[in-house]
C-alpha atoms as a PDB file:
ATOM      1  CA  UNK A   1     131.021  89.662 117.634  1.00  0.00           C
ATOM      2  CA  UNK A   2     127.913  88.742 120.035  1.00  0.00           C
ATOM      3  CA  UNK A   3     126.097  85.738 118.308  1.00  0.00           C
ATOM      4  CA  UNK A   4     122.841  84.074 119.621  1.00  0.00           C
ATOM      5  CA  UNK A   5     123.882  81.642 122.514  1.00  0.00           C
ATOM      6  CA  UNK A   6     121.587  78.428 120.644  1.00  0.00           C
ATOM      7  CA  UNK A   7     124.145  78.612 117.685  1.00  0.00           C
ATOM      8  CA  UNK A   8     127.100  76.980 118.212  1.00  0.00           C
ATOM      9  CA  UNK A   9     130.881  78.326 116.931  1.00  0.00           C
ATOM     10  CA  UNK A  10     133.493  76.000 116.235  1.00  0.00           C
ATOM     11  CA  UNK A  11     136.424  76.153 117.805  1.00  0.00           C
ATOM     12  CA  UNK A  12     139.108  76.604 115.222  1.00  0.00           C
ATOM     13  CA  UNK A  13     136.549  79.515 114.528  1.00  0.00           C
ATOM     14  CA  UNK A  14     137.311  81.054 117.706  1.00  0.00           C
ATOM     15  CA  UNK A  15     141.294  80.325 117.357  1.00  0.00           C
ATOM     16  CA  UNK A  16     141.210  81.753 114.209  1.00  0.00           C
ATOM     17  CA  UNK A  17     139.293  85.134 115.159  1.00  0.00           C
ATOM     18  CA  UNK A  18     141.540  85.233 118.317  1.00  0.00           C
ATOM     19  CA  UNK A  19     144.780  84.829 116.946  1.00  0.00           C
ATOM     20  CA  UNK A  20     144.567  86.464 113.835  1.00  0.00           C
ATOM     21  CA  UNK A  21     142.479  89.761 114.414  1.00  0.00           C
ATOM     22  CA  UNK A  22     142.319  89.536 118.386  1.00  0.00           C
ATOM     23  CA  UNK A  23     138.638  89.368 118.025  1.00  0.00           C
ATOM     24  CA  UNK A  24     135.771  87.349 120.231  1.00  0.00           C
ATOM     25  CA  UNK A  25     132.506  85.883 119.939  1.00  0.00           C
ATOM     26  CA  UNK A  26     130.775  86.903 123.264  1.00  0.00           C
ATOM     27  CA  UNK A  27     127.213  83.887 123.219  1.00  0.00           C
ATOM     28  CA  UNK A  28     124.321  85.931 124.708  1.00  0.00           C
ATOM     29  CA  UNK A  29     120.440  85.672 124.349  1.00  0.00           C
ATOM     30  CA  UNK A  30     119.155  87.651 121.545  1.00  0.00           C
ATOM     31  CA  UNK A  31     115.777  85.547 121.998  1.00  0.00           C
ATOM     32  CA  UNK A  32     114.986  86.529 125.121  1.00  0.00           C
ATOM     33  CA  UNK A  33     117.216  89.302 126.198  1.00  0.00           C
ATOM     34  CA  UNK A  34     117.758  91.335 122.690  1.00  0.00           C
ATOM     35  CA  UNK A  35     117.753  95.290 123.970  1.00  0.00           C
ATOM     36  CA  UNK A  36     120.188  94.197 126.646  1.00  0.00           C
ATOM     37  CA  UNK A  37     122.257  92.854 123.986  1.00  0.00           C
ATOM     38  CA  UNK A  38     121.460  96.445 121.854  1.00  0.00           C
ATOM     39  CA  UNK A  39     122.495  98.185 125.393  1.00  0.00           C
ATOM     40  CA  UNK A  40     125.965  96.237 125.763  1.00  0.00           C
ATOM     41  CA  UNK A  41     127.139  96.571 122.021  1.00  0.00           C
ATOM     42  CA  UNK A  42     126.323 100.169 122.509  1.00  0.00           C
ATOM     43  CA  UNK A  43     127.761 100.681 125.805  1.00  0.00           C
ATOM     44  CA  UNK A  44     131.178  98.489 124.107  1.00  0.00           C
ATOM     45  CA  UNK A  45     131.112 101.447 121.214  1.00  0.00           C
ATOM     46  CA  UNK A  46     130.837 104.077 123.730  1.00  0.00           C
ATOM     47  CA  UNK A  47     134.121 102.685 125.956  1.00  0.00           C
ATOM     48  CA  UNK A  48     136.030 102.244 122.570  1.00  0.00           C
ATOM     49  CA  UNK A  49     135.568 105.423 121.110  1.00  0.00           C
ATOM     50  CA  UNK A  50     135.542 107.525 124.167  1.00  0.00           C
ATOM     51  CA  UNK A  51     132.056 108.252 123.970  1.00  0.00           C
ATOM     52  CA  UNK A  52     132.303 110.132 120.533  1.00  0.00           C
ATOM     53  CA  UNK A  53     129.767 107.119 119.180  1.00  0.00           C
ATOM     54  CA  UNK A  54     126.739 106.607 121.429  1.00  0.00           C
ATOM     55  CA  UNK A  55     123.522 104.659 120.780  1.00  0.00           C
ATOM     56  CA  UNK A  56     125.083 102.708 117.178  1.00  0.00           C
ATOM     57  CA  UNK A  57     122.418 100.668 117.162  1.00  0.00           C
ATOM     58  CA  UNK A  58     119.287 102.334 117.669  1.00  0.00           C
ATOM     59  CA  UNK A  59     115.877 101.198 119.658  1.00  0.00           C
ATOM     60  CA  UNK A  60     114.550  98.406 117.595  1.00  0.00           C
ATOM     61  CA  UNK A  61     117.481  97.881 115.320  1.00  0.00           C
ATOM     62  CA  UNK A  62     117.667  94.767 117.403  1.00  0.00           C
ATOM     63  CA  UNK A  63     115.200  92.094 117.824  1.00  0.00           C
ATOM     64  CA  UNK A  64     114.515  88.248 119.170  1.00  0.00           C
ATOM     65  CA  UNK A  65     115.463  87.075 115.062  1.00  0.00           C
ATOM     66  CA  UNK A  66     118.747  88.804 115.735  1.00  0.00           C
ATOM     67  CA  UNK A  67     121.427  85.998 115.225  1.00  0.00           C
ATOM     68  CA  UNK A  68     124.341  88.106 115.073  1.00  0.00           C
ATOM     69  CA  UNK A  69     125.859  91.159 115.134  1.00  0.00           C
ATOM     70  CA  UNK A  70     129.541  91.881 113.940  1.00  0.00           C
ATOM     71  CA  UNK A  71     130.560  95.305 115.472  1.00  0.00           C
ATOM     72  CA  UNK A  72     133.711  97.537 114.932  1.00  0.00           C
ATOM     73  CA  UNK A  73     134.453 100.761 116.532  1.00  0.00           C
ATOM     74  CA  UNK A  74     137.620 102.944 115.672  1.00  0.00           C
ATOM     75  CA  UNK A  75     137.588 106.891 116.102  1.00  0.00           C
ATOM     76  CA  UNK A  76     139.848 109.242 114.340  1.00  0.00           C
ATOM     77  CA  UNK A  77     140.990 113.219 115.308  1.00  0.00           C
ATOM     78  CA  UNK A  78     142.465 114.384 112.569  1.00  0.00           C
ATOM     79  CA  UNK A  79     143.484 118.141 111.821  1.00  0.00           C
ATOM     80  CA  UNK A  80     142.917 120.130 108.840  1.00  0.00           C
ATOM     81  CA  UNK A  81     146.118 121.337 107.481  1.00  0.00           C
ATOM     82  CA  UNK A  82     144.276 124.429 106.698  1.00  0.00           C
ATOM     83  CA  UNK A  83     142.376 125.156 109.398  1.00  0.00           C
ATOM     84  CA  UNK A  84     138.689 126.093 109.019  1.00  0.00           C
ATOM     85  CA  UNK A  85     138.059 129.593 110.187  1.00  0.00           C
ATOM     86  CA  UNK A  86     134.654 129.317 113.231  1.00  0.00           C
ATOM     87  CA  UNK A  87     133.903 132.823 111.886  1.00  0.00           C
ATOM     88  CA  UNK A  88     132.984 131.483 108.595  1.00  0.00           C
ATOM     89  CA  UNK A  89     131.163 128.535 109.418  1.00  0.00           C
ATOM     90  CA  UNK A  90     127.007 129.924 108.888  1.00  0.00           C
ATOM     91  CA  UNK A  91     123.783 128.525 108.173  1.00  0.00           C
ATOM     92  CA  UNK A  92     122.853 126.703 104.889  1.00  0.00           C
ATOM     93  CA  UNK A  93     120.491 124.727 103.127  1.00  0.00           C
ATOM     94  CA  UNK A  94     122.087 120.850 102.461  1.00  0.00           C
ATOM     95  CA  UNK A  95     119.665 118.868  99.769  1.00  0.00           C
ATOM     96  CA  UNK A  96     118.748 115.894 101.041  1.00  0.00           C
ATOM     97  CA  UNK A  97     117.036 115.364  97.464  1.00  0.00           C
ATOM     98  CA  UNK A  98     114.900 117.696  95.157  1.00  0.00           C
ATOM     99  CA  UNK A  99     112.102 117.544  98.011  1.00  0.00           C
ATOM    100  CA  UNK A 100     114.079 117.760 101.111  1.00  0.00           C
ATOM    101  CA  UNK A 101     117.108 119.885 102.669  1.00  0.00           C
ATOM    102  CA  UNK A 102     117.816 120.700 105.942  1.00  0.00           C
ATOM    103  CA  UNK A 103     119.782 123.988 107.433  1.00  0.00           C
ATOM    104  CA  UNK A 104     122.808 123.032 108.602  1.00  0.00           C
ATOM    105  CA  UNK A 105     126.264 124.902 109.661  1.00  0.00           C
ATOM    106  CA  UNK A 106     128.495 125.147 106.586  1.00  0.00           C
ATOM    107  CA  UNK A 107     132.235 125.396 106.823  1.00  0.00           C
ATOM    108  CA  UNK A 108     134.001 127.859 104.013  1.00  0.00           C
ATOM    109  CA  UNK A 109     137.167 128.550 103.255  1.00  0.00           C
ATOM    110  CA  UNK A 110     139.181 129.461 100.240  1.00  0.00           C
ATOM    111  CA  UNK A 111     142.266 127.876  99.194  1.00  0.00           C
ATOM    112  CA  UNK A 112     143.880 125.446  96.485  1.00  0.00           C
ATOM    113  CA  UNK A 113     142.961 121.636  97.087  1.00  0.00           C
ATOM    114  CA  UNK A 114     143.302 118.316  94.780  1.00  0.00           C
ATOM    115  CA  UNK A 115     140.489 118.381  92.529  1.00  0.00           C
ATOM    116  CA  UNK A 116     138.584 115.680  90.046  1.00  0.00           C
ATOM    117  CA  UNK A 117     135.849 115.084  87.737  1.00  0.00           C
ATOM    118  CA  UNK A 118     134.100 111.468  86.484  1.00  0.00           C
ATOM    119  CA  UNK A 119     131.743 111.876  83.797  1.00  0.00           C
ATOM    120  CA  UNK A 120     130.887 108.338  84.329  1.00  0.00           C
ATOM    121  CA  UNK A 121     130.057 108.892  88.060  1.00  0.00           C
ATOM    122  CA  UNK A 122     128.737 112.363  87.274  1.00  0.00           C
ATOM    123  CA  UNK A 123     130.438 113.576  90.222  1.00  0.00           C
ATOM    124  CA  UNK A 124     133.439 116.349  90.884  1.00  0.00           C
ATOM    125  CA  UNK A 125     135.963 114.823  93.809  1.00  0.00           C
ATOM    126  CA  UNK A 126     137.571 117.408  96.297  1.00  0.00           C
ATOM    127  CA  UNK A 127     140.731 116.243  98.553  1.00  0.00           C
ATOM    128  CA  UNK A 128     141.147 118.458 102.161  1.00  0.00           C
ATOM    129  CA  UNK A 129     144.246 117.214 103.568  1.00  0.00           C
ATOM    130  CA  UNK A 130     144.657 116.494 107.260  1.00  0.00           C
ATOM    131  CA  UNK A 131     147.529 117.836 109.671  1.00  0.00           C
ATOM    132  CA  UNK A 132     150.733 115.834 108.717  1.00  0.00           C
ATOM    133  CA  UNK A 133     150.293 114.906 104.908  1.00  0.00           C
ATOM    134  CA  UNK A 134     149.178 111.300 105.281  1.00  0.00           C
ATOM    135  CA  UNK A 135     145.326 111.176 105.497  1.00  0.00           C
ATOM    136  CA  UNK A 136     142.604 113.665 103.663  1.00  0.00           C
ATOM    137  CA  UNK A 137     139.087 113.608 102.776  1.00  0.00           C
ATOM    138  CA  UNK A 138     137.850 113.199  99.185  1.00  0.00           C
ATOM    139  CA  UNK A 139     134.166 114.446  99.115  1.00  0.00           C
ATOM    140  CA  UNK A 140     132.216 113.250  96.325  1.00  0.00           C
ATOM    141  CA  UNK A 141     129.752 116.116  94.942  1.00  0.00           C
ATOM    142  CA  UNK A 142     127.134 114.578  92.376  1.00  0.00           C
ATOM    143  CA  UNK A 143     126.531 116.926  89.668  1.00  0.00           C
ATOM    144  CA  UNK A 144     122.691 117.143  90.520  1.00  0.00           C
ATOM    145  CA  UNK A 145     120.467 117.070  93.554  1.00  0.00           C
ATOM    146  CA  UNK A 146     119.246 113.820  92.710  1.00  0.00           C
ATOM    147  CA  UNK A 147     122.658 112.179  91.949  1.00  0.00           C
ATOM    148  CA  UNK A 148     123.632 110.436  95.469  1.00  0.00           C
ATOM    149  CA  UNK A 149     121.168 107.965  95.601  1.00  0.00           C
ATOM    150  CA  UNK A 150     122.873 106.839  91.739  1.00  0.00           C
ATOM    151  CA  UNK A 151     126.292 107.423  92.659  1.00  0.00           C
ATOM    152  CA  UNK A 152     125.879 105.295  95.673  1.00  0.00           C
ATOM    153  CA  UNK A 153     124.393 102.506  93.364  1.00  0.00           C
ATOM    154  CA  UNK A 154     127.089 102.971  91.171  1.00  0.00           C
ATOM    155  CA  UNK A 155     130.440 103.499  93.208  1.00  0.00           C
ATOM    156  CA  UNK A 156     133.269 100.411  92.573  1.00  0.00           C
ATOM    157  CA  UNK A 157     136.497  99.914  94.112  1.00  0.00           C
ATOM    158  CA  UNK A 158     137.709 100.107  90.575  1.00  0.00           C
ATOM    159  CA  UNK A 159     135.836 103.684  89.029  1.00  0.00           C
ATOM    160  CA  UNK A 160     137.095 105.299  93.298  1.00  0.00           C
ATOM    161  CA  UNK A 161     140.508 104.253  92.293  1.00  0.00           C
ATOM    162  CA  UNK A 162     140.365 105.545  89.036  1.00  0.00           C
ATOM    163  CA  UNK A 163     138.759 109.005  90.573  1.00  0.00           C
ATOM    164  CA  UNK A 164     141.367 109.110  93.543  1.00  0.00           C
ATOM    165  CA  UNK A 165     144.504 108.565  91.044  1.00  0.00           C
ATOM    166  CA  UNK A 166     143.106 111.361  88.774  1.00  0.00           C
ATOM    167  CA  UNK A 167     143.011 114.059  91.399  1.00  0.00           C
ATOM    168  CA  UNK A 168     145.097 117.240  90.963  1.00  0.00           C
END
């Protein structure tokens, strides 16, 4: 955590974040000093995920009202337990929307994976499972080009648990 250095933390607050989830509150000036503060966080992201995440927060995501800023990093290799094939990987169009899609590499391959539908959500679920059995993907497809923005608005812990238990 990096909070602004005028606000003060109490000190069973600090205890608590320390001894419970080995976390700190680093004071520094977002007032006066808030894109070194943007440069540090991102340089801490960079260190902690091997530089796989640069530039988190981006010029101007950061600015003197900044009072805090909570940050995270964890990175994560995993392995397809069906390995994507390079040679198949080629150019397509991704809809952004009904207006907008960029060309992007596609990767294709063919084979049986854990599959789901939610007429509520309007969306069809696909599992790829990772190397070693415990971790996949589920990739939520919304059954139109202009369902993401709705199926973000409408995703719950409960309806994703519903969706995940009813793959097959």
């Amino acid at each position: 955590m990096y909070s602004e250095q005028t606000f003060p933390v109490l000190e069973s607050y600090l205890s608590l974040l320390r001894d419970c989830y080995g976390a700190t509150i680093e004071s520094v000036d977002f007032k006066a000093q808030y894109e070194k503060v943007r440069q540090q966080v991102n340089a801490w992201v960079e260190e902690a995920t091997e530089s796989k995440i640069k530039d988190l927060l981006p010029p101007g995501s950061v600015d003197s009202l900044t009072s805090l800023i909570l940050v995270n990093a964890i990175y994560f290799k995993g392995l397809w337990s069906s390995q994507f094939d390079p040679k198949s990987t080629h150019r397509s169009d991704f809809h952004l929307d009904s207006k907008n899609k960029k060309v992007v590499d596609m990767m294709y391959q063919k084979n049986d994976y854990k599959m789901s539908r939610s007429e509520e959500l309007a969306v069809t679920a696909l599992e790829i499972p990772y190397r070693g059995g415990k971790t996949s993907m589920v990739i939520l497809l919304p059954d139109n080009v202009e369902g993401l923005s709705k199926l973000e608005d409408s995703l719950t812990a409960s309806n994703v648990s519903e969706l995940l238990k009813s793959l097959w």
